[in-house]
C-alpha atoms as a PDB file:
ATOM      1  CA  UNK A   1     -15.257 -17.552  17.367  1.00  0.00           C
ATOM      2  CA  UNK A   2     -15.955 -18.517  13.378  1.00  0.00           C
ATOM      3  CA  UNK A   3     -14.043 -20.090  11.068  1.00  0.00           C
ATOM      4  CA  UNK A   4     -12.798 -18.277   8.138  1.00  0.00           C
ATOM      5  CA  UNK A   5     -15.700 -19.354   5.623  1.00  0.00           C
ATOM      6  CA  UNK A   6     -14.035 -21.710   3.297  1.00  0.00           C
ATOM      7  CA  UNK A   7     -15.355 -19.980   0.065  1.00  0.00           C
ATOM      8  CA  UNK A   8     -12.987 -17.022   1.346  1.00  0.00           C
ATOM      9  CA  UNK A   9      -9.939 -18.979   1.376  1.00  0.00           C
ATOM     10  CA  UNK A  10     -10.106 -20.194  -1.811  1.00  0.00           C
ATOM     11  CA  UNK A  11     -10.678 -16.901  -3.320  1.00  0.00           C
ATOM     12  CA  UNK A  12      -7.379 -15.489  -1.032  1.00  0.00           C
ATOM     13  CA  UNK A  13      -5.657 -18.811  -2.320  1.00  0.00           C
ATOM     14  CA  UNK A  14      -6.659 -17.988  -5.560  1.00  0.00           C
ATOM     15  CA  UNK A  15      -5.494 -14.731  -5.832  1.00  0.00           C
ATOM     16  CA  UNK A  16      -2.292 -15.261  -4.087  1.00  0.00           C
ATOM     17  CA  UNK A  17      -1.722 -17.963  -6.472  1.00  0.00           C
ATOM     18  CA  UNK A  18      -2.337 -15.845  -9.632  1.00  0.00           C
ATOM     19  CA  UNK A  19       0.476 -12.908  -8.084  1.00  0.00           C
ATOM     20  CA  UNK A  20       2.834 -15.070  -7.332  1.00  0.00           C
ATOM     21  CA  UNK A  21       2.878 -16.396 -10.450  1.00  0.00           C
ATOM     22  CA  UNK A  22       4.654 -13.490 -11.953  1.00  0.00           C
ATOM     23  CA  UNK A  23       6.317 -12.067  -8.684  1.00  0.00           C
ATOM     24  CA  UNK A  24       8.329 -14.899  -8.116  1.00  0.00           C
ATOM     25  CA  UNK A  25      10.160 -15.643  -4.629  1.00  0.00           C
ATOM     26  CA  UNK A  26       8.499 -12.852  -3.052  1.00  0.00           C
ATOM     27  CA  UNK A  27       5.560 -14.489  -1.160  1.00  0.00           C
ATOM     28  CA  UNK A  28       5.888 -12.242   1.830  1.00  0.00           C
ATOM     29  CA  UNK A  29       5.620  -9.281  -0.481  1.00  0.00           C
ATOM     30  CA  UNK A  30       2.582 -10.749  -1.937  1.00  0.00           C
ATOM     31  CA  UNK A  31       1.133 -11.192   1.027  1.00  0.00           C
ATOM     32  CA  UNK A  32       1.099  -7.559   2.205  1.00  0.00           C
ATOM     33  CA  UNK A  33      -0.406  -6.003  -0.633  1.00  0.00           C
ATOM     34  CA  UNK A  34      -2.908  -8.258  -0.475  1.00  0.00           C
ATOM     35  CA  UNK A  35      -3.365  -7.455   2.680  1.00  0.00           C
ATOM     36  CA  UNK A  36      -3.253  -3.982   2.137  1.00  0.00           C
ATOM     37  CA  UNK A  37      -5.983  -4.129  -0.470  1.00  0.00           C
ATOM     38  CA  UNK A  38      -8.218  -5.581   2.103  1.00  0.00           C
ATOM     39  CA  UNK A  39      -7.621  -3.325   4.701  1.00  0.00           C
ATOM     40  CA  UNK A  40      -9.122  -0.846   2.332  1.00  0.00           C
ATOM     41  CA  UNK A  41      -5.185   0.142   2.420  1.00  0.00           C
ATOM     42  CA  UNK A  42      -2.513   2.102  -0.122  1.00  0.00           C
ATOM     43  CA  UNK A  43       1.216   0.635  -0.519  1.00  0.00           C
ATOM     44  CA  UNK A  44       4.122   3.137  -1.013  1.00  0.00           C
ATOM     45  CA  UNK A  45       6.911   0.836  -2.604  1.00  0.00           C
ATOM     46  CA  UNK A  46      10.007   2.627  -1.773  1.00  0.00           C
ATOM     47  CA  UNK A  47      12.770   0.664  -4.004  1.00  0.00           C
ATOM     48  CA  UNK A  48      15.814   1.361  -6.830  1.00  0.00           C
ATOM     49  CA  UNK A  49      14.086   0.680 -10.678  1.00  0.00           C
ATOM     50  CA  UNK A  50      13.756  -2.368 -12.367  1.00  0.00           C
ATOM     51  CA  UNK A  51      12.619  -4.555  -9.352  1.00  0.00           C
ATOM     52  CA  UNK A  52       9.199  -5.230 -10.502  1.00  0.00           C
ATOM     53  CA  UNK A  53       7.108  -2.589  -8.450  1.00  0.00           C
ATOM     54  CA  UNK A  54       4.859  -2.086 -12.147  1.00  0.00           C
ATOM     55  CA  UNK A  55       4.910  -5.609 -12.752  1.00  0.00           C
ATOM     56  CA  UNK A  56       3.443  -5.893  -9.172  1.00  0.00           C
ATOM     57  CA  UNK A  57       0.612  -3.598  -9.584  1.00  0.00           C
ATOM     58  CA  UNK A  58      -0.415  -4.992 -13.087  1.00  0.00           C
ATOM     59  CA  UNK A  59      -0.425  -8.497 -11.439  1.00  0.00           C
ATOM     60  CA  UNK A  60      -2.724  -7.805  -8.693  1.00  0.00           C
ATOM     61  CA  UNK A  61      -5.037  -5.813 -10.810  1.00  0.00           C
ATOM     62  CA  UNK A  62      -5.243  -8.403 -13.773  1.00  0.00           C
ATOM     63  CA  UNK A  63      -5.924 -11.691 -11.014  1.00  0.00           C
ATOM     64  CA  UNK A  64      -8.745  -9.198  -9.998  1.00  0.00           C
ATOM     65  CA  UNK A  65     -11.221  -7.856 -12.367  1.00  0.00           C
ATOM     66  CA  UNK A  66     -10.428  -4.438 -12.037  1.00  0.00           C
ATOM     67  CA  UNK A  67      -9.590  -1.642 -14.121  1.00  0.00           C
ATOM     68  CA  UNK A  68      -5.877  -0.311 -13.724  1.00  0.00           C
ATOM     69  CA  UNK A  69      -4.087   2.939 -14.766  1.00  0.00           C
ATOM     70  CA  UNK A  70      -0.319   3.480 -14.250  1.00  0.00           C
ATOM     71  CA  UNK A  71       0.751   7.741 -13.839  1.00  0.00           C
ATOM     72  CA  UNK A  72       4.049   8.442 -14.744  1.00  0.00           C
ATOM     73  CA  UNK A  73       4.648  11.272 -12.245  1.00  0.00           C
ATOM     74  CA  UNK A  74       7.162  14.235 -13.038  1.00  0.00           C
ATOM     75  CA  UNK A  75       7.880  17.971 -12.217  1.00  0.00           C
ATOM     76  CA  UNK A  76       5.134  19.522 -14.386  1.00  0.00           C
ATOM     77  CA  UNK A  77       2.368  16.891 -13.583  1.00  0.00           C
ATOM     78  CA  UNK A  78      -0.703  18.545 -12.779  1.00  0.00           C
ATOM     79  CA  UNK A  79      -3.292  17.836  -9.983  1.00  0.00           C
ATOM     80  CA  UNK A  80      -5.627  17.765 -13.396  1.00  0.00           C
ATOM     81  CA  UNK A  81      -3.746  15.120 -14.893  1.00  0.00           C
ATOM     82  CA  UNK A  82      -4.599  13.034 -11.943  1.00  0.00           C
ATOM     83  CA  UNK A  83      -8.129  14.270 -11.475  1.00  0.00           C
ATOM     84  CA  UNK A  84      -9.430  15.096 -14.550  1.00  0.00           C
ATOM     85  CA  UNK A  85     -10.501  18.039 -16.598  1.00  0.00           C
ATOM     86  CA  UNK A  86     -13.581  19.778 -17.607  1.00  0.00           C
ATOM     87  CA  UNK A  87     -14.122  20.357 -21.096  1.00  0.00           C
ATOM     88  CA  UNK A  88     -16.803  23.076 -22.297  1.00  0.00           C
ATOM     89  CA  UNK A  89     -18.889  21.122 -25.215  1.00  0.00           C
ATOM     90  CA  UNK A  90     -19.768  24.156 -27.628  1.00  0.00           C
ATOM     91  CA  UNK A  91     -22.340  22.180 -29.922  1.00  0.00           C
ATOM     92  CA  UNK A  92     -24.354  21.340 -26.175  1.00  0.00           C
ATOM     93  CA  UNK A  93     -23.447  24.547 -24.970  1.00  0.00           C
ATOM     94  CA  UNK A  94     -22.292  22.382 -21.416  1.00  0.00           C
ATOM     95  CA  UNK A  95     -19.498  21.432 -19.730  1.00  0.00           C
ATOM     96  CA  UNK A  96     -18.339  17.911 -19.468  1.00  0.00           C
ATOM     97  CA  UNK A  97     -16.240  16.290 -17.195  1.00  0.00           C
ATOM     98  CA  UNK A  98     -13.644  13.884 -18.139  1.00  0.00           C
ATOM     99  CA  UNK A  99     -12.781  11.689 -16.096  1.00  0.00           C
ATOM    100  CA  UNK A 100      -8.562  10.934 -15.357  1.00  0.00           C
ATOM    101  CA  UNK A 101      -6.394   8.226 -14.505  1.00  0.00           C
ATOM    102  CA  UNK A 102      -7.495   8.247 -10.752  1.00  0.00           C
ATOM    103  CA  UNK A 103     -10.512   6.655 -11.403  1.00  0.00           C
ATOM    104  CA  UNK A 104      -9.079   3.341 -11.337  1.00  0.00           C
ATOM    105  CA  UNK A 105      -9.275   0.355  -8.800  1.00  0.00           C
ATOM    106  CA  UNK A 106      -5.509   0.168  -8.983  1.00  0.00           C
ATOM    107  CA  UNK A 107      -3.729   2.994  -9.421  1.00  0.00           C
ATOM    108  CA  UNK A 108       0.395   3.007  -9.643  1.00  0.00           C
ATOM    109  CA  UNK A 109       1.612   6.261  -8.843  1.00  0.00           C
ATOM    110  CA  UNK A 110       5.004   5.811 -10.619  1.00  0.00           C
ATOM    111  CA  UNK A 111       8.134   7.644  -8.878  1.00  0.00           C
ATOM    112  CA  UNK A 112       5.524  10.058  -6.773  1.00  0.00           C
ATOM    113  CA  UNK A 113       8.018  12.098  -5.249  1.00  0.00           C
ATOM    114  CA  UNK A 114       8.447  13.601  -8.583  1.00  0.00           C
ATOM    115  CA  UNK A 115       5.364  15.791  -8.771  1.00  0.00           C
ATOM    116  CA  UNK A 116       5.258  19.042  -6.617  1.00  0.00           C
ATOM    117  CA  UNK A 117       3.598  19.051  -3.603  1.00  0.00           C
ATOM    118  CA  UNK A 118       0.217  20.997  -5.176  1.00  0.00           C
ATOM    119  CA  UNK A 119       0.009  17.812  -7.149  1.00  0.00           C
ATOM    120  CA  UNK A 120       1.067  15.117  -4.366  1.00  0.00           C
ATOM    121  CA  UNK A 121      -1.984  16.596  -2.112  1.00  0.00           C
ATOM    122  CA  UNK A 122      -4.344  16.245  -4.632  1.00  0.00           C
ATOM    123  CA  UNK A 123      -3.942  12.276  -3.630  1.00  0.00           C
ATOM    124  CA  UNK A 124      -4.616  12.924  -0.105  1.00  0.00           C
ATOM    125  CA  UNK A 125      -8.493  13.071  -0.136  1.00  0.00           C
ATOM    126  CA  UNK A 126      -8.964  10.424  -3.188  1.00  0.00           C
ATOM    127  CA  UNK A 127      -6.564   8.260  -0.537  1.00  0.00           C
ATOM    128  CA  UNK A 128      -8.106   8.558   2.701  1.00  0.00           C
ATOM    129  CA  UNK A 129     -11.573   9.222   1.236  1.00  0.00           C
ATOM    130  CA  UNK A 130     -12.108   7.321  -2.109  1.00  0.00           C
ATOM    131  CA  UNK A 131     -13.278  10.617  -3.883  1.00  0.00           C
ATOM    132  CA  UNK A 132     -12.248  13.661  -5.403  1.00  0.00           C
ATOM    133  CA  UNK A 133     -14.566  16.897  -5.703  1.00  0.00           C
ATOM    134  CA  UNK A 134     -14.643  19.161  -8.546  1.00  0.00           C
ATOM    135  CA  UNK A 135     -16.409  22.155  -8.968  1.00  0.00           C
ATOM    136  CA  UNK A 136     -17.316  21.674  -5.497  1.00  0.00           C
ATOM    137  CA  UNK A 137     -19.119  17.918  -6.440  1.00  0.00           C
ATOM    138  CA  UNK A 138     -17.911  15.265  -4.621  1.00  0.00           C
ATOM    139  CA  UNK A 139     -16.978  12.351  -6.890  1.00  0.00           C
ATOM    140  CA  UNK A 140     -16.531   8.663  -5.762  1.00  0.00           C
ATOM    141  CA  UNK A 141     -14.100   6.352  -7.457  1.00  0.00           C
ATOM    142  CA  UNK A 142     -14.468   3.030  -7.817  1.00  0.00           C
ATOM    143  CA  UNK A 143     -14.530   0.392  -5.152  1.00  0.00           C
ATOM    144  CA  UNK A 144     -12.105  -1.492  -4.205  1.00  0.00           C
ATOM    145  CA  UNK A 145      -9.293   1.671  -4.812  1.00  0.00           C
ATOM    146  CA  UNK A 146      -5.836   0.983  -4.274  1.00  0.00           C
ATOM    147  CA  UNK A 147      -3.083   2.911  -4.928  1.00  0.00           C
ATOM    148  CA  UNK A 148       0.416   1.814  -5.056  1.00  0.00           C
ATOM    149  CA  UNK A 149       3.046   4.330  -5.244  1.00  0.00           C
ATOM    150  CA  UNK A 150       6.560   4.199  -5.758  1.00  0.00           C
ATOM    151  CA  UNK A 151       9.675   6.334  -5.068  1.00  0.00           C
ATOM    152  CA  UNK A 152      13.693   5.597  -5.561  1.00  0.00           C
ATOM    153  CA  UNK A 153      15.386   6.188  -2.455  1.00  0.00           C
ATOM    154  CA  UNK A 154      18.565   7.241  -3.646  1.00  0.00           C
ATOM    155  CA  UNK A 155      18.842  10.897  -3.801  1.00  0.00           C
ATOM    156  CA  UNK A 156      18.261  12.370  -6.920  1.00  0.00           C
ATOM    157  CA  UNK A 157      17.772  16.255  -8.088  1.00  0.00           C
ATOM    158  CA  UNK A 158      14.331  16.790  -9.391  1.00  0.00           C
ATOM    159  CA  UNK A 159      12.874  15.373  -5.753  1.00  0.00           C
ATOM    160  CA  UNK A 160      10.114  16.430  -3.417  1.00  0.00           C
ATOM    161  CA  UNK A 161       9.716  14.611  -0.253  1.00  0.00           C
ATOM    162  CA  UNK A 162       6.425  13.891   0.750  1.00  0.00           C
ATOM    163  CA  UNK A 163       5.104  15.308   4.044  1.00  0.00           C
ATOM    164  CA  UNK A 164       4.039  13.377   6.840  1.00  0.00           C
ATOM    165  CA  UNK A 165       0.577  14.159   5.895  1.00  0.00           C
ATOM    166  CA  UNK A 166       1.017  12.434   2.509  1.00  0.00           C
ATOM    167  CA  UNK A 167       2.667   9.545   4.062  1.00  0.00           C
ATOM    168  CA  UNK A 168       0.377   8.853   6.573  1.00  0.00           C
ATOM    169  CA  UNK A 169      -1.988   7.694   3.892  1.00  0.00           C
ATOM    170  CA  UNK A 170      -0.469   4.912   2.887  1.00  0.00           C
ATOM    171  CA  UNK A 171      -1.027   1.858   5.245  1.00  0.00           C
ATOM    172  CA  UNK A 172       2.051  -0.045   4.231  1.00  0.00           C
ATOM    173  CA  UNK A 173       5.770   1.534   3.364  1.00  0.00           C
ATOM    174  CA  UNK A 174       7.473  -1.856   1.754  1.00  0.00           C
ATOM    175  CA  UNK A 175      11.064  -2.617  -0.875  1.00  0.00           C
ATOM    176  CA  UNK A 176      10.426  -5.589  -2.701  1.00  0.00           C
ATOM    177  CA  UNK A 177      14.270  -6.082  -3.373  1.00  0.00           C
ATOM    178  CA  UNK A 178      16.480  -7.900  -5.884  1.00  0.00           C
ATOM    179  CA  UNK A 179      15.212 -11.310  -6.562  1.00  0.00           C
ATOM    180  CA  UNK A 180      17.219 -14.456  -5.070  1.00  0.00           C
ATOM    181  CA  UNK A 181      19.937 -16.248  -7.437  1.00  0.00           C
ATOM    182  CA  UNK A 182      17.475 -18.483  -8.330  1.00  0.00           C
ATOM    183  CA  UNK A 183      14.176 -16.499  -9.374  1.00  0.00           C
ATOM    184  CA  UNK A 184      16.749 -14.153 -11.462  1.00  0.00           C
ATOM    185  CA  UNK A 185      18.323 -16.910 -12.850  1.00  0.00           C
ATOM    186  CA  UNK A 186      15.049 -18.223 -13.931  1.00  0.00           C
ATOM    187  CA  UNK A 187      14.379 -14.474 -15.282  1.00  0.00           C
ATOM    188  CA  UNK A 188      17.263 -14.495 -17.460  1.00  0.00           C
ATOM    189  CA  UNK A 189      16.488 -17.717 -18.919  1.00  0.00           C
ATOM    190  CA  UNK A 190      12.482 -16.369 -19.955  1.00  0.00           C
ATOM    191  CA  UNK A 191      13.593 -13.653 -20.578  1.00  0.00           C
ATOM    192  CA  UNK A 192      11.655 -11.789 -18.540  1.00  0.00           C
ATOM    193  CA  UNK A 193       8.022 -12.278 -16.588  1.00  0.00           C
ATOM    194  CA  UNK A 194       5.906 -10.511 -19.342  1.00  0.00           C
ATOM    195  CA  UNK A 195       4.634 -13.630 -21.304  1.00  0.00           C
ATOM    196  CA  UNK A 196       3.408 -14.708 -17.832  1.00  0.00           C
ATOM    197  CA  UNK A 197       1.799 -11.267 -17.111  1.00  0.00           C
ATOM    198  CA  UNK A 198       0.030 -10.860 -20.314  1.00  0.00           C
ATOM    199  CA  UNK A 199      -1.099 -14.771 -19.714  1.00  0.00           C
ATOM    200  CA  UNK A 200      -2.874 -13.860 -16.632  1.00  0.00           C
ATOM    201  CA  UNK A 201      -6.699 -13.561 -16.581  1.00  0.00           C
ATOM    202  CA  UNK A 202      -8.932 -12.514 -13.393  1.00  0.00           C
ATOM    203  CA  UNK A 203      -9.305 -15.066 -10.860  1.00  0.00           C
ATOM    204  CA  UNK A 204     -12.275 -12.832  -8.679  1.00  0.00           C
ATOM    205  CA  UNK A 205     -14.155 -10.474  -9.181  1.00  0.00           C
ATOM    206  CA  UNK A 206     -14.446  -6.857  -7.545  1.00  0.00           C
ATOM    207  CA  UNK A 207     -17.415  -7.976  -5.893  1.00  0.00           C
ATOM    208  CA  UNK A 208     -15.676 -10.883  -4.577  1.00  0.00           C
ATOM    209  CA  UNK A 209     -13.095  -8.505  -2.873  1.00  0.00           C
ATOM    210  CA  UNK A 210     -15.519  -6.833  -1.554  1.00  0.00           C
ATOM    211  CA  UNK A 211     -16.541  -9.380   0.170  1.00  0.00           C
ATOM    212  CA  UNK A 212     -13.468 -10.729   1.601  1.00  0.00           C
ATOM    213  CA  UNK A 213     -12.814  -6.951   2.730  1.00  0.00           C
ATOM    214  CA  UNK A 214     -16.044  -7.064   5.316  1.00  0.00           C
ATOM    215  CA  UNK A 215     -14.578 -10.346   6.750  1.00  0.00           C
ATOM    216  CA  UNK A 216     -11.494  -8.392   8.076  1.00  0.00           C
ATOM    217  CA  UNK A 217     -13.524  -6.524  10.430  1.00  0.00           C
ATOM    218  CA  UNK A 218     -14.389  -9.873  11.889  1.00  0.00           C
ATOM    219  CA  UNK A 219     -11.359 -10.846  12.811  1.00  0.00           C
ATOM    220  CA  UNK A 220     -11.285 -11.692  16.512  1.00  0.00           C
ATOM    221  CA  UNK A 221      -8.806 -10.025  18.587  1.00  0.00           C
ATOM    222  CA  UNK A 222      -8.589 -11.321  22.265  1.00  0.00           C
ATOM    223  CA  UNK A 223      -7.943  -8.805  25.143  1.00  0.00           C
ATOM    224  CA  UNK A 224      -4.358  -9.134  25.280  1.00  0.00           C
ATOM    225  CA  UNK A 225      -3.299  -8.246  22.148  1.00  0.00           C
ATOM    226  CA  UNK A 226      -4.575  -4.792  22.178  1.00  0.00           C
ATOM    227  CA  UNK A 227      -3.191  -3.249  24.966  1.00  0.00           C
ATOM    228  CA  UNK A 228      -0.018  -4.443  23.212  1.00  0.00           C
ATOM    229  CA  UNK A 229      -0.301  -3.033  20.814  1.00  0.00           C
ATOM    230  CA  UNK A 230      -1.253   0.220  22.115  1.00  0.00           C
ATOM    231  CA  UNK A 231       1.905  -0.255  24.515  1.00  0.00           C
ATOM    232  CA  UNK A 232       3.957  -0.501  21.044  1.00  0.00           C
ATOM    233  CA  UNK A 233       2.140   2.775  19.955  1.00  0.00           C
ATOM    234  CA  UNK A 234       2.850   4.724  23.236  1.00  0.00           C
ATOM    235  CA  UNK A 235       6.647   4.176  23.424  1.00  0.00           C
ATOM    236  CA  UNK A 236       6.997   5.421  20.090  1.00  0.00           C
ATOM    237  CA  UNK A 237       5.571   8.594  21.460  1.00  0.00           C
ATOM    238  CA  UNK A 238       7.537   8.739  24.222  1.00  0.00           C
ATOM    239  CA  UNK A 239      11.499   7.390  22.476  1.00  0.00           C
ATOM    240  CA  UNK A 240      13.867   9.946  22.691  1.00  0.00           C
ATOM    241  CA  UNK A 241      15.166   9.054  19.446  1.00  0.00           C
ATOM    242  CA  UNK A 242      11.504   9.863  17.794  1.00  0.00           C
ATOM    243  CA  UNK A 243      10.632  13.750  17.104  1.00  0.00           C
ATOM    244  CA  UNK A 244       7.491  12.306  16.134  1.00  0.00           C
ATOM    245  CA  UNK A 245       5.401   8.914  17.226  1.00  0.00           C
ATOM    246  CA  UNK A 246       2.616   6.585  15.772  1.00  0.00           C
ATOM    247  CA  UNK A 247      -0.380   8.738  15.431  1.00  0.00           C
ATOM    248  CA  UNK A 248      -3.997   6.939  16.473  1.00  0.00           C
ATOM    249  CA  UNK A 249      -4.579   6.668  12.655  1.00  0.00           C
ATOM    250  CA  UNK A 250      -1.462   4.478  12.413  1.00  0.00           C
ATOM    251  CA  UNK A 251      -2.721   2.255  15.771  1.00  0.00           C
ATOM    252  CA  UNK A 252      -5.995   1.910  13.427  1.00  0.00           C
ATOM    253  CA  UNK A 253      -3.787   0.955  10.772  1.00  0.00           C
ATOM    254  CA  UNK A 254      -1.740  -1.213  12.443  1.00  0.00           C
ATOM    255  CA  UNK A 255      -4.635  -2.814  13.713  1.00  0.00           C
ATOM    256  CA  UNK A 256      -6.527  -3.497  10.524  1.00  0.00           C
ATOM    257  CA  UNK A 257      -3.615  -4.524   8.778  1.00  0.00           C
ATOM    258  CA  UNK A 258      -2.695  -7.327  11.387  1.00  0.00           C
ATOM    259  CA  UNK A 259      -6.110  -8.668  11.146  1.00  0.00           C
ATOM    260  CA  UNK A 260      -5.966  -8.770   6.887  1.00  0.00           C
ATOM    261  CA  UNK A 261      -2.866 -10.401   7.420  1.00  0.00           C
ATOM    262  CA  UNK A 262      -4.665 -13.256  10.037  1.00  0.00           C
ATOM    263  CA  UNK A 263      -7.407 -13.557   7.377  1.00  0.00           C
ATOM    264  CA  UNK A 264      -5.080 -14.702   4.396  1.00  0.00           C
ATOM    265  CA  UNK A 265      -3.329 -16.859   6.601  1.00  0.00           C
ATOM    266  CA  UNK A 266      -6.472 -18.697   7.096  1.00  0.00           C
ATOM    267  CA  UNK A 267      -7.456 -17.630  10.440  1.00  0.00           C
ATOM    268  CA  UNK A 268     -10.628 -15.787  11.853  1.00  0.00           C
ATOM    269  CA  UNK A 269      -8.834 -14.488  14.775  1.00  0.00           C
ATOM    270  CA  UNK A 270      -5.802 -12.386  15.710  1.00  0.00           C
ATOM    271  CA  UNK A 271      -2.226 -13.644  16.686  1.00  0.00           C
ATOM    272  CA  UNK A 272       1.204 -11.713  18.158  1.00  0.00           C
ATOM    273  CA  UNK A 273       2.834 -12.692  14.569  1.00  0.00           C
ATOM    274  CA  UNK A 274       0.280 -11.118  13.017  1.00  0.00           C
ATOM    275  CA  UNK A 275       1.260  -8.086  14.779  1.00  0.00           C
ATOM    276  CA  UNK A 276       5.072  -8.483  15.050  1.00  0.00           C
ATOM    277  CA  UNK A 277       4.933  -9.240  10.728  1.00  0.00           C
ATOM    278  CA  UNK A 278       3.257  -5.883  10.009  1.00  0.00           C
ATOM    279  CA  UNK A 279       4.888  -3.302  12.343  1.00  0.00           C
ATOM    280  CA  UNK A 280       7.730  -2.000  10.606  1.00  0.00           C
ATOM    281  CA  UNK A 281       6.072  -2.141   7.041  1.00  0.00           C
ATOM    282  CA  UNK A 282       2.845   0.157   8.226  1.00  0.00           C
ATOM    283  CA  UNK A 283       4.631   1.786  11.512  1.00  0.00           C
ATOM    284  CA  UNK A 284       8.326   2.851  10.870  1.00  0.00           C
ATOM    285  CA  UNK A 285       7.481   5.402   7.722  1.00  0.00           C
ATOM    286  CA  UNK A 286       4.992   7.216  10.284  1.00  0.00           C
ATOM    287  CA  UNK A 287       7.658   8.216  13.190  1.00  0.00           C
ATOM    288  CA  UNK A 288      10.060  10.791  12.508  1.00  0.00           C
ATOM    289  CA  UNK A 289      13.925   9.950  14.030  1.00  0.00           C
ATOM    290  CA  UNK A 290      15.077  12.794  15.627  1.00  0.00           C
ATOM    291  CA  UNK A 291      18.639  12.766  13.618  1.00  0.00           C
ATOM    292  CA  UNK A 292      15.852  13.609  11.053  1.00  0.00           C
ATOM    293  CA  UNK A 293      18.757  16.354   9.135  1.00  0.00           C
ATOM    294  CA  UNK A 294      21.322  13.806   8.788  1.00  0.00           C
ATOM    295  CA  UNK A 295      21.705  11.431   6.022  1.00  0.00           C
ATOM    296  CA  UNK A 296      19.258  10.932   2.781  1.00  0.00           C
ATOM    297  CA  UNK A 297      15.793   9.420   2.510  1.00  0.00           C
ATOM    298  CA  UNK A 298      17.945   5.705   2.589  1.00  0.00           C
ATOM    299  CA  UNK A 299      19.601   6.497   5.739  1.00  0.00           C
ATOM    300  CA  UNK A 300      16.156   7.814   7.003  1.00  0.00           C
ATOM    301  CA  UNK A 301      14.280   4.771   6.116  1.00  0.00           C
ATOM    302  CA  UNK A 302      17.030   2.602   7.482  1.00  0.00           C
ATOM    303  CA  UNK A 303      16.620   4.177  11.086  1.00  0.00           C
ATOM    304  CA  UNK A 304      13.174   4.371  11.412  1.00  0.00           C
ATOM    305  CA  UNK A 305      12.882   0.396  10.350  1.00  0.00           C
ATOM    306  CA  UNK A 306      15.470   0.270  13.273  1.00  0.00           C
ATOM    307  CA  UNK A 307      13.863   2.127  15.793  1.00  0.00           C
ATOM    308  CA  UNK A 308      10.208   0.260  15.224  1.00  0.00           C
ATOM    309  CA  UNK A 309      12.268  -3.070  15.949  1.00  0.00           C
ATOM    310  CA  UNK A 310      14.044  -2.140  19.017  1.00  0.00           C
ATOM    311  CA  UNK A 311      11.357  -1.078  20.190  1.00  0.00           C
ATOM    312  CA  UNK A 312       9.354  -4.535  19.082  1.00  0.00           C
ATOM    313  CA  UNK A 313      12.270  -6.183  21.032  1.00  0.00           C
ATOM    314  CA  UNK A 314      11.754  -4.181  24.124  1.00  0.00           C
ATOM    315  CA  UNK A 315       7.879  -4.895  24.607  1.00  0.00           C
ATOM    316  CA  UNK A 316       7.138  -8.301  26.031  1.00  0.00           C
ATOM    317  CA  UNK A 317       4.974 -10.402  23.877  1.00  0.00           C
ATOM    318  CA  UNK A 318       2.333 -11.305  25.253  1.00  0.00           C
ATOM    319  CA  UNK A 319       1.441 -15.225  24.418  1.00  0.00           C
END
């Protein structure tokens, strides 16, 4: 079993360092969308305004060298506003293609459950593939590509839920929160974290996260801790309180995510925390309760949070 190389914790400590600089008191936070970018991951950040989910995103993508676009999603956003357009060039008597916001390393999706569904799908392929076609030619966006979407909870006219199919593209469903007495304190007294945000300049490169990406895979896992989880998976399948369980693309998921997490905690192999930190944020917005008409999206989050950790309670740990 290797070490992490200690090059590649100095970059993660780096980077974390740079974040956390302008996210203040939410290290955990941190930590998963970090995580999520190197599980080749998206975030949904499912929280009321004004909590820093932009603030977030700019962050990350400034402590990285990478190129960021924010879309401010509504009801008349078009899957061209995402994708792009092309634009017929009279004087060269040829269409050109120009290229939108989605061709971005980080890309905030801003209050996605806004747009139709016509326009939510068009995500789905640049999500789980890293390219859009048009006119039938496939396109590939930059590497690394994360995209980090956000939605209000509370019930609001104007709304489309996204389908399972959309959600099960994002690795990670997390709320970031109100800040502690303390960090807001300290908010009120800056007056806010943008001095901070436009001080920050990139830390690592995109090559550099490239790299640290291909160490994930070799994160060791010993023989225990799979069947675990896989025992986690299966009872969500089988709960009567589920309609709908953890698909294998969520075990994947799961998996990949756990390791991330062991990597930026400094370790080249795989432990139960690992697994019992990242459940709920990459698991619960992939089951579907079976009181799935009653209450809003809130109540609906709520429960399936609930259900992941009684069920987390229920399967012995294996140490």
């Amino acid at each position: 079993m290797q070490s992490v190389p200690p090059t590649a914790l100095a970059r993660l400590r780096k980077l974390h360092a740079s974040v956390i600089r302008v996210i203040r008191g939410k290290s955990e936070i941190v930590d998963l969308v970090m995580a999520a970018l190197l599980a080749h991951g998206h975030v949904l950040l499912e929280d009321v305004p004004g909590v820093g989910k932009t603030t977030l995103a700019q962050a990350l993508a400034r402590s990285v060298d990478l190129l960021f676009h924010r879309i401010q999603f509504t009801s008349d956003t078009l899957p061209s506003d995402l994708i792009g357009v092309s634009v017929y060039r009279k004087e060269q008597e040829r269409f050109e293609f120009i290229r939108g916001p989605l061709f971005a390393n980080v890309v905030l999706a801003d209050e996605i459950n806004r747009a139709t569904p016509r326009t939510q799908s068009a995500l789905l392929e640049a999500m789980s593939e890293g390219a859009v076609t048009v006119d039938g030619v496939r396109m590939e966006l930059p590497r690394p590509f994360l995209v980090i979407a956000t939605q209000n909870p509370v019930e609001a006219t104007g709304t489309y839920e996204l389908p399972e199919s959309q959600m099960d593209r994002f690795l990670m469903r997390l709320s970031m929160g109100y800040p502690g007495p303390e960090e807001e304190l300290e908010l009120l007294v800056s007056g806010g974290v943008e001095p901070e945000l436009d001080a920050l300049s990139p830390v690592l490169s995109a090559r550099e996260v490239l790299d640290l990406q291909r160490l994930v895979s070799e994160v060791y896992i010993d023989d225990p801790l799979r069947p675990y989880l896989l025992s986690i998976v299966e009872r969500t399948r089988r709960s009567g309180e589920l309609l709908l369980g953890v698909s294998t693309r969520g075990a994947l998921a799961w998996q990949a995510c756990a390791r991330s997490l062991a990597l930026l905690r400094g370790r080249s192999f795989l432990t139960p925390d690992d697994l019992l930190d990242t459940a709920v944020p990459v698991l619960a917005h992939r089951v579907i309760p079976a009181d799935l008409q009653t209450g809003g999206e809130l109540d609906r989050s709520r429960s399936q949070n609930r259900i992941i950790q009684d069920i987390l309670r229920d399967v012995p740990v294996p140490r």
